[in-house]
N, C-alpha and C. Protein backbone atom coordinates (compact mmCIF):
# COMPACT_ATOMS: atom_id res chain seq x y z
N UNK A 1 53.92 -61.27 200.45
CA UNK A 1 53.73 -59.99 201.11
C UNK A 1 54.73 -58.95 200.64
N UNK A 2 56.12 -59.05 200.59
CA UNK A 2 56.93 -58.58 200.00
C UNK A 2 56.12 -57.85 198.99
N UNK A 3 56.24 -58.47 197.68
CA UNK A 3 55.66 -57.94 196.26
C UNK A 3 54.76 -57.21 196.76
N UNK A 4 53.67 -57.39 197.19
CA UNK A 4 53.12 -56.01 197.65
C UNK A 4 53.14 -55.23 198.13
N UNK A 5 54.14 -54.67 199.23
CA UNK A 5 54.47 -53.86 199.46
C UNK A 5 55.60 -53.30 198.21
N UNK A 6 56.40 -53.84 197.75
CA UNK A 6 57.00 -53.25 196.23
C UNK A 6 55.91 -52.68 195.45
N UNK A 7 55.39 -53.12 194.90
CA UNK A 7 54.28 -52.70 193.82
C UNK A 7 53.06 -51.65 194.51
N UNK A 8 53.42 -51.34 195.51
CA UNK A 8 52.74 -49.94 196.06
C UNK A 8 53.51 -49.07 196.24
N UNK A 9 54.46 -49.57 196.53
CA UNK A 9 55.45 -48.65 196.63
C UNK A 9 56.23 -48.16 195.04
N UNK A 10 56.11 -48.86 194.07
CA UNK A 10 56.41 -48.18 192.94
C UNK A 10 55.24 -47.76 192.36
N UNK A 11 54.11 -48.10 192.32
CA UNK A 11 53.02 -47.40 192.03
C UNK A 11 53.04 -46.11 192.62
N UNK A 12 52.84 -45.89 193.97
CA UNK A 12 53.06 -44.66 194.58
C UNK A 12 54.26 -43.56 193.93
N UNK A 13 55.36 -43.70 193.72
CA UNK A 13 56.08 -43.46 193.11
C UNK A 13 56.09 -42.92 191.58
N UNK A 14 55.32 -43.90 190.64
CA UNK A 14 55.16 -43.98 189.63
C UNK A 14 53.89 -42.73 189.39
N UNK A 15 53.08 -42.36 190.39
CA UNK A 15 51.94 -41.30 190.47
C UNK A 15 52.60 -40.13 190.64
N UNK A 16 53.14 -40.00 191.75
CA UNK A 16 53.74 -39.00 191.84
C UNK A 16 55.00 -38.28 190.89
N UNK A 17 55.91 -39.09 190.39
CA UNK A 17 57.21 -39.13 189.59
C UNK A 17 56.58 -38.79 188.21
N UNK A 18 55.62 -39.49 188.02
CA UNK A 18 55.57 -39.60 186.10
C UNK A 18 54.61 -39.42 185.54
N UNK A 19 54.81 -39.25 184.07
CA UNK A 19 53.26 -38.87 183.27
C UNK A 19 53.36 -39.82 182.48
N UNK A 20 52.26 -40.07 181.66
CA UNK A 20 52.06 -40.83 180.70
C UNK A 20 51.80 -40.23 179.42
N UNK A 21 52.29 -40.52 177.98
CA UNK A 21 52.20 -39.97 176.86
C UNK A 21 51.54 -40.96 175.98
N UNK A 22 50.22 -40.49 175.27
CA UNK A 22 49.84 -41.77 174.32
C UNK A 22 50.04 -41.07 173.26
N UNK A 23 50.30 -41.95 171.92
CA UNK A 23 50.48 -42.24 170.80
C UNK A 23 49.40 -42.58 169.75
N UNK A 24 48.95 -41.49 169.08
CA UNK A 24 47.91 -42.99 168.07
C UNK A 24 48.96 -43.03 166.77
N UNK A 25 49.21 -43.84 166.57
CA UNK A 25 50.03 -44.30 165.11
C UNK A 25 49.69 -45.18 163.97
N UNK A 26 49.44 -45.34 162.84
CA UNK A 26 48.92 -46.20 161.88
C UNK A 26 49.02 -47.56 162.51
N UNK A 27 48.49 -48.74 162.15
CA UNK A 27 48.57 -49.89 162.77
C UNK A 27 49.65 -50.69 162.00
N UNK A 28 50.62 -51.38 163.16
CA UNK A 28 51.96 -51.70 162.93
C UNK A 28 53.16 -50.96 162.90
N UNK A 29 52.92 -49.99 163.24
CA UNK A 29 54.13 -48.78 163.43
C UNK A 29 54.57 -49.17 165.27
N UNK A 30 53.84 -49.19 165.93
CA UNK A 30 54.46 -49.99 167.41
C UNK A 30 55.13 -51.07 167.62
N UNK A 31 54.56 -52.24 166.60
CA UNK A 31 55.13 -53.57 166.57
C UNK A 31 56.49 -52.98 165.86
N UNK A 32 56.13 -52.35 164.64
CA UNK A 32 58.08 -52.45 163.91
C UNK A 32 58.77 -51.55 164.81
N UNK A 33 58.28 -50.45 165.25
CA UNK A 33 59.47 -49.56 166.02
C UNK A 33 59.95 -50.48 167.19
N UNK A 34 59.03 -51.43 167.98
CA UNK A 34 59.64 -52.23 168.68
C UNK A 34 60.60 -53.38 168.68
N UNK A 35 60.55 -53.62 167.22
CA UNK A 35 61.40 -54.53 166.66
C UNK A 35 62.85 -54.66 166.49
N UNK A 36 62.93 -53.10 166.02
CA UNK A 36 63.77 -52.17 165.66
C UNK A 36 64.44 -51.71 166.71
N UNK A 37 63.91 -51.25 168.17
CA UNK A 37 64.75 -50.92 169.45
C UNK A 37 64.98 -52.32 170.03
N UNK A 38 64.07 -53.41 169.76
CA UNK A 38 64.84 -54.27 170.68
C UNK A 38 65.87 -54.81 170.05
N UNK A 39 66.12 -54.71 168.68
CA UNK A 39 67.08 -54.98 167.45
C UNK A 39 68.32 -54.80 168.06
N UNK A 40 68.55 -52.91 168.83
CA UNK A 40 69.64 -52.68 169.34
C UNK A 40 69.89 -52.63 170.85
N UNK A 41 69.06 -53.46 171.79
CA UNK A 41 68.57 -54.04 172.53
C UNK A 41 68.05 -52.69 173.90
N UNK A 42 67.49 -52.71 173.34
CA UNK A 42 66.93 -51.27 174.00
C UNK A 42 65.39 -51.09 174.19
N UNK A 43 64.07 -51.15 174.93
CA UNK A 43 62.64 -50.91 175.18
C UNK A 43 62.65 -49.65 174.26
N UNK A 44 61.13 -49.77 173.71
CA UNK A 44 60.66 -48.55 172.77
C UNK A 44 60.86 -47.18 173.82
N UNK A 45 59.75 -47.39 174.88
CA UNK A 45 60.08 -46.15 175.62
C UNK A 45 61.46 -45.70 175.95
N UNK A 46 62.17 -46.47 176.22
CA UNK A 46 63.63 -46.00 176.53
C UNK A 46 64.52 -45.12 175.44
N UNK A 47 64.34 -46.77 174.24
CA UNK A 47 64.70 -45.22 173.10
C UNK A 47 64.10 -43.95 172.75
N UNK A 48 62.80 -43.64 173.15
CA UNK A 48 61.85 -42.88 172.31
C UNK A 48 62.25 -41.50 173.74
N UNK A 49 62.63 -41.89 174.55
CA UNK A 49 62.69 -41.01 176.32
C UNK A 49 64.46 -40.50 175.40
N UNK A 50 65.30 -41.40 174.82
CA UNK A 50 66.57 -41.00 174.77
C UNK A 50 67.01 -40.16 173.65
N UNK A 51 65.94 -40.50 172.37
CA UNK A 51 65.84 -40.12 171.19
C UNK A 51 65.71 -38.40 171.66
N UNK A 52 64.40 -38.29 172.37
CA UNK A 52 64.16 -36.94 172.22
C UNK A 52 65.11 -36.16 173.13
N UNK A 53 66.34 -36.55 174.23
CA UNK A 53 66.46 -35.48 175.05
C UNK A 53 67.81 -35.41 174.09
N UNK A 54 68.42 -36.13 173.37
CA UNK A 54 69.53 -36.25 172.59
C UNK A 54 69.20 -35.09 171.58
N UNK A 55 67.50 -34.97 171.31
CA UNK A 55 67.46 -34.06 169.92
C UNK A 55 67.53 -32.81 170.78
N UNK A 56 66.61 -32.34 171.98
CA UNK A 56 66.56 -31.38 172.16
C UNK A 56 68.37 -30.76 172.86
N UNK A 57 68.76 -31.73 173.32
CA UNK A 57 70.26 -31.22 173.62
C UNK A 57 71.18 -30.86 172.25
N UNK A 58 70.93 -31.49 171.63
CA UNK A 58 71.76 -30.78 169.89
C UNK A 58 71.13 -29.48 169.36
N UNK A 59 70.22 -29.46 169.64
CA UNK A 59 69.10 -27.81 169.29
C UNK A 59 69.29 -26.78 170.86
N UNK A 60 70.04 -27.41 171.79
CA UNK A 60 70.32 -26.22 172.88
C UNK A 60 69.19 -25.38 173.43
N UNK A 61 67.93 -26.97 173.60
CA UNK A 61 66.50 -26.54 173.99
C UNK A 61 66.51 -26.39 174.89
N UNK A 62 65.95 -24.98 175.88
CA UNK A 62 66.01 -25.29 176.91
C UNK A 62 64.71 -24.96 177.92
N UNK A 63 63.84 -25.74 178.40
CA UNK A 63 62.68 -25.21 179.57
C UNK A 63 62.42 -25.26 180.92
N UNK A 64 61.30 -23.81 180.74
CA UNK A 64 61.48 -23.69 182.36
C UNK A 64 59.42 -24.03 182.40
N UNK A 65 59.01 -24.67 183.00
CA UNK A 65 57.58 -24.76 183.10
C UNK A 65 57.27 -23.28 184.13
N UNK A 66 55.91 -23.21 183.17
CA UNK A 66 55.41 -22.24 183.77
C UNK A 66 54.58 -22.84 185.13
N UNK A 67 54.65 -21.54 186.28
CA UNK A 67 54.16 -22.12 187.30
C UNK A 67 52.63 -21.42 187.64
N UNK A 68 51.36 -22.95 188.16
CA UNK A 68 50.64 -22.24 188.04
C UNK A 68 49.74 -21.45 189.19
């Protein structure tokens, strides 16, 4: 019973909190990039979430979403 109440409760969470980004990439470009972050023991998404806010913080990117 537990677990289910967790797993609604991060689902719920997970709807509200987050988006999802897909990728199409040549085939085998997921397997090696994953190879490669867990290499330095790190999940693809994690590096790929850390990669980009690292780039846009060195380029002094900064946004405001437009509201609609």
């Amino acid at each position: 019973m537990k677990n289910d109440k967790n797993n609604s409760r991060q689902a719920k969470y997970i709807k509200e909190k987050c988006e999802k980004l897909s990728l199409t990439l040549p085939k085998g470009t997921k397997a090696k990039w994953s190879a490669y972050t867990a290499s330095k023991g790190e999940p693809l998404a994690t590096y790929i979430r850390r990669f980009m806010n690292e780039a846009m913080e060195k380029d002094n990117f900064e946004y405001t979403p437009e509201e609609n």
